[in-house]
N, C-alpha and C. Protein backbone atom coordinates (compact mmCIF):
# COMPACT_ATOMS: atom_id res chain seq x y z
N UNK A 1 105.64 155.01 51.52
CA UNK A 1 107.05 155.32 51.35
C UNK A 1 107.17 156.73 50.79
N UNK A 2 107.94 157.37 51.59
CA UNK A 2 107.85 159.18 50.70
C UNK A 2 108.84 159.22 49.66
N UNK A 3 109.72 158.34 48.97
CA UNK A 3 110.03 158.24 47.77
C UNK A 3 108.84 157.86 46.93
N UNK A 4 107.96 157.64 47.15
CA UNK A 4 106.75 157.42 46.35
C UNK A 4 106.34 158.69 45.95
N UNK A 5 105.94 158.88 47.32
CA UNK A 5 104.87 160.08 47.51
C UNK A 5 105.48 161.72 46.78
N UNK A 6 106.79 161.47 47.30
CA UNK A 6 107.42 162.67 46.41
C UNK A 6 107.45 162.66 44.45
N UNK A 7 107.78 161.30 44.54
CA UNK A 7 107.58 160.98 42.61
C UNK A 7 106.14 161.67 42.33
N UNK A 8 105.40 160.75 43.07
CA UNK A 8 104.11 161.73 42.57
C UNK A 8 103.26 162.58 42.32
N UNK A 9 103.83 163.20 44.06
CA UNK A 9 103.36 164.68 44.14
C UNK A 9 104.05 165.95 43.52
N UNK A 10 104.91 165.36 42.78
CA UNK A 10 105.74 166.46 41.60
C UNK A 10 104.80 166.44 40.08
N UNK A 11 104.12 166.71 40.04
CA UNK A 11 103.39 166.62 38.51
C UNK A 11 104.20 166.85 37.06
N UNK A 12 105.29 167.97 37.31
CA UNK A 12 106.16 167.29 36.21
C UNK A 12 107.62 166.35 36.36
N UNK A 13 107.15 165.47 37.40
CA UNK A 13 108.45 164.60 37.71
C UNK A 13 108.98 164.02 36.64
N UNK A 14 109.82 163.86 36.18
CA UNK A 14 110.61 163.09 34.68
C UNK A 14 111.57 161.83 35.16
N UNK A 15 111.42 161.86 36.33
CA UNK A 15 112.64 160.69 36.88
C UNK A 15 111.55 159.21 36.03
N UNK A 16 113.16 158.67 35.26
CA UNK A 16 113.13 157.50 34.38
C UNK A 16 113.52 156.29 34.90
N UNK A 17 114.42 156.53 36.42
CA UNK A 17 115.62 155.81 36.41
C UNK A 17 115.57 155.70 38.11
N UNK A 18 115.35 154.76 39.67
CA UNK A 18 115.96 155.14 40.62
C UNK A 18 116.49 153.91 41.22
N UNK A 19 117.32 154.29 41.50
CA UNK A 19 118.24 153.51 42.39
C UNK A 19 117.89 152.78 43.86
N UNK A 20 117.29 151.59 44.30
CA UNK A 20 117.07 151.70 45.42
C UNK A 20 117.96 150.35 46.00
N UNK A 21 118.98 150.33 45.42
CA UNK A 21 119.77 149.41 45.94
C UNK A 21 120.61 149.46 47.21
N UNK A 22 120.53 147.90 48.17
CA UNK A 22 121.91 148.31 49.56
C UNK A 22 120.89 148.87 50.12
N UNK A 23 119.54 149.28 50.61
CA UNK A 23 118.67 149.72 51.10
C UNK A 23 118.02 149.19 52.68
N UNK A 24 118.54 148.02 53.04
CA UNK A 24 117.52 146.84 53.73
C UNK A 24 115.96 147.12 53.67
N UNK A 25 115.28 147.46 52.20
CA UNK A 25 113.97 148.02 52.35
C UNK A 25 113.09 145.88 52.43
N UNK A 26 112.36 146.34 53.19
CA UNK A 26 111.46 145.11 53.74
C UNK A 26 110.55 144.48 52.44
N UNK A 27 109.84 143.61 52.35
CA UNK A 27 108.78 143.19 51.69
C UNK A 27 107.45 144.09 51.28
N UNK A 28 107.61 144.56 52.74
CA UNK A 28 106.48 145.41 52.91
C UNK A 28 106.94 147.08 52.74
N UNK A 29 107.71 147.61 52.67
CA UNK A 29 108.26 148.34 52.19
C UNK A 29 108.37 148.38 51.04
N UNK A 30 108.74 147.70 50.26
CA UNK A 30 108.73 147.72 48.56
C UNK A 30 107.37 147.43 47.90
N UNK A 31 106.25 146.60 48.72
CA UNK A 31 105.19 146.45 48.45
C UNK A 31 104.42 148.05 48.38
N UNK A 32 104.30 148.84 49.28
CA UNK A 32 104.11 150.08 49.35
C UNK A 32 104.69 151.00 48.58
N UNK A 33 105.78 150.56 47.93
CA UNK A 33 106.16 151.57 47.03
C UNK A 33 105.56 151.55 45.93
N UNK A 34 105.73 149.82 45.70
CA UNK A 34 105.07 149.57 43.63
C UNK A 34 103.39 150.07 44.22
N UNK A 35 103.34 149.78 45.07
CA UNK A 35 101.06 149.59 44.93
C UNK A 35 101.42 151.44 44.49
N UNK A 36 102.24 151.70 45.07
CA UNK A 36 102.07 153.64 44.95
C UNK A 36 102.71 154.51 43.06
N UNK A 37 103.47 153.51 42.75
CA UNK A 37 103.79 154.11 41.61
C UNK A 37 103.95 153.08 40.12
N UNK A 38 103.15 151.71 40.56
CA UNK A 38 102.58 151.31 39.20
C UNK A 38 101.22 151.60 38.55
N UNK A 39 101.83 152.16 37.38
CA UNK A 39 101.03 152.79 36.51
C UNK A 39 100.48 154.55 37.28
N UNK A 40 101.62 154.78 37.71
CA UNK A 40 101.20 156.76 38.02
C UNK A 40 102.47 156.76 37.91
N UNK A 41 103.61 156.40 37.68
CA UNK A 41 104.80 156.90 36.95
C UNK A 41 105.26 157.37 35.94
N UNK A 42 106.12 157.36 35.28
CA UNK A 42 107.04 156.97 34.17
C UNK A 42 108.19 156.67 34.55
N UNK A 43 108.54 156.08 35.95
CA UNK A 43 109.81 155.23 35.98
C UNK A 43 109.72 154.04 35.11
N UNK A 44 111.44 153.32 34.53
CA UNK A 44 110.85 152.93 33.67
C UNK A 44 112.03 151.59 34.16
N UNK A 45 112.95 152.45 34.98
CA UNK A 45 113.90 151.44 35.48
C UNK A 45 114.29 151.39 36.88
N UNK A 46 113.96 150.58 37.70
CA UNK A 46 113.94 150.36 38.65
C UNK A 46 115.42 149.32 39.27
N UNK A 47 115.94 150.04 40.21
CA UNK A 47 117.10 148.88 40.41
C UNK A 47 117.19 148.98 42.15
N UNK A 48 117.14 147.59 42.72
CA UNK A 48 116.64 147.40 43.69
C UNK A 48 117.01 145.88 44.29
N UNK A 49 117.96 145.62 43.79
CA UNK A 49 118.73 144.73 44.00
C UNK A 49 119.34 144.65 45.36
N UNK A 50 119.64 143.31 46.28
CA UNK A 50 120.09 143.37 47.78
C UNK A 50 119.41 144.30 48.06
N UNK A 51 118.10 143.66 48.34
CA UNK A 51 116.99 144.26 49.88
C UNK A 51 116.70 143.25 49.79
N UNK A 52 115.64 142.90 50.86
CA UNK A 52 115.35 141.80 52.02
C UNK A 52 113.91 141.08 51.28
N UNK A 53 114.13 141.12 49.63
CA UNK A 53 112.84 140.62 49.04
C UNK A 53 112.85 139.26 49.12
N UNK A 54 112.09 138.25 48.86
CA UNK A 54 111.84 137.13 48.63
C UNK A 54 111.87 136.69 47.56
N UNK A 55 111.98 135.39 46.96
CA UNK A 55 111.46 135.52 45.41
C UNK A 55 109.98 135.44 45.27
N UNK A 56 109.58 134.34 46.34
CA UNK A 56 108.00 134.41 46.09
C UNK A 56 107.39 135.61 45.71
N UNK A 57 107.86 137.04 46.60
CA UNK A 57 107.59 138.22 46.85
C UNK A 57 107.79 138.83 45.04
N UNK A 58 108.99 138.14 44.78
CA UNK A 58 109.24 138.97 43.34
C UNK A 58 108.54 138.73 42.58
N UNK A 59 107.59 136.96 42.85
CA UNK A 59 107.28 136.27 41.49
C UNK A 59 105.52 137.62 41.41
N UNK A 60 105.27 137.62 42.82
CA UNK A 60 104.08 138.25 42.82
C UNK A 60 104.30 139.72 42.55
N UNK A 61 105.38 140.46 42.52
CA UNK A 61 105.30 141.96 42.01
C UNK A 61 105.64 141.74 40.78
N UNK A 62 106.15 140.46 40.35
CA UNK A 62 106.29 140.38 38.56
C UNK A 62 105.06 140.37 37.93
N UNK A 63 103.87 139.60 38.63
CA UNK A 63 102.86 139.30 37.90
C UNK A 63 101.82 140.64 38.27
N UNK A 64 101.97 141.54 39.25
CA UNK A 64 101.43 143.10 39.31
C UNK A 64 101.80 143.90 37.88
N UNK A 65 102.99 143.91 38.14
CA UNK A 65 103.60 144.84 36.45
C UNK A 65 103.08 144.35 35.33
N UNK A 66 103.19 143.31 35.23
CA UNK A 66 102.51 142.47 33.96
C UNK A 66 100.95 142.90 33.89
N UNK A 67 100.28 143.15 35.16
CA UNK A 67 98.71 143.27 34.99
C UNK A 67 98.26 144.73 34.46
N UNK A 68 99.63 145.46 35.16
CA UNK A 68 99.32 146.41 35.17
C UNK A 68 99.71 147.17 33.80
N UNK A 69 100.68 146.41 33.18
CA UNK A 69 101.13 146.47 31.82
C UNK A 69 102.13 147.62 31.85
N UNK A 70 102.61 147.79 33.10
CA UNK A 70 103.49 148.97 33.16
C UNK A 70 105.12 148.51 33.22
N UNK A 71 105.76 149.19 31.74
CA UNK A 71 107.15 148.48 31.25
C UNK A 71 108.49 149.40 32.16
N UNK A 72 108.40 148.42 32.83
CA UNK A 72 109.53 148.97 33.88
C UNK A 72 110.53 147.26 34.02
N UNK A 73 111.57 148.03 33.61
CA UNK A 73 112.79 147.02 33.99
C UNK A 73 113.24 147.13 35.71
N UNK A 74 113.19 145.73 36.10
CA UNK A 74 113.62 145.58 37.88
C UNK A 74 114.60 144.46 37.37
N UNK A 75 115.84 145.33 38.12
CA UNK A 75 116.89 144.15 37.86
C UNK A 75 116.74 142.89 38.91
N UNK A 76 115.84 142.99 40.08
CA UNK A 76 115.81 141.63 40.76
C UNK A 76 115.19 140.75 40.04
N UNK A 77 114.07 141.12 38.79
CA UNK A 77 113.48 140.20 38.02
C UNK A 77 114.69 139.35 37.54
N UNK A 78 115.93 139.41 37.54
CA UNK A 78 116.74 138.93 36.58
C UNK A 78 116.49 137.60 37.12
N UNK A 79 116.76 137.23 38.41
CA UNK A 79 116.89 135.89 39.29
C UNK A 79 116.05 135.12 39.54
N UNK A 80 115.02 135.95 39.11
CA UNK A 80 113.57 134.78 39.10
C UNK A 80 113.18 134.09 38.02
């Protein structure tokens, strides 16, 4: 995803905060984003609400963040 790729390839990127809501981003689309910017961020809030996730899908990117110990608020966590 080049919203990834751009967060990262900025070395002093400061973004805390992005919006990826209303998106229709896929499973696999959002999967490619977190594998790309958990734990090489400092986003810290993620909002991403209405896209085409699953919960199964959420329960398993909940338990990535958790491994990864990287404290980022996702407001779809709210529903799971």
């Amino acid at each position: 995803m080049e919203i990834a790729e751009g967060i990262l390839g900025n070395k002093t990127c400061a973004l805390r905060t992005i919006g990826l809501r209303f998106n229709f981003i896929s499973e696999d689309g959002a999967d490619q984003f977190f594998n790309k910017v958990i734990g090489k961020s400092k986003i810290e809030n993620i909002y991403i609400w209405n896209n085409e996730l699953s919960e199964p899908f959420l329960i398993k990117l909940d338990e990535k963040l958790k491994e990864s110990k990287m404290k980022a608020y996702l407001d779809v966590l709210e529903k799971v």
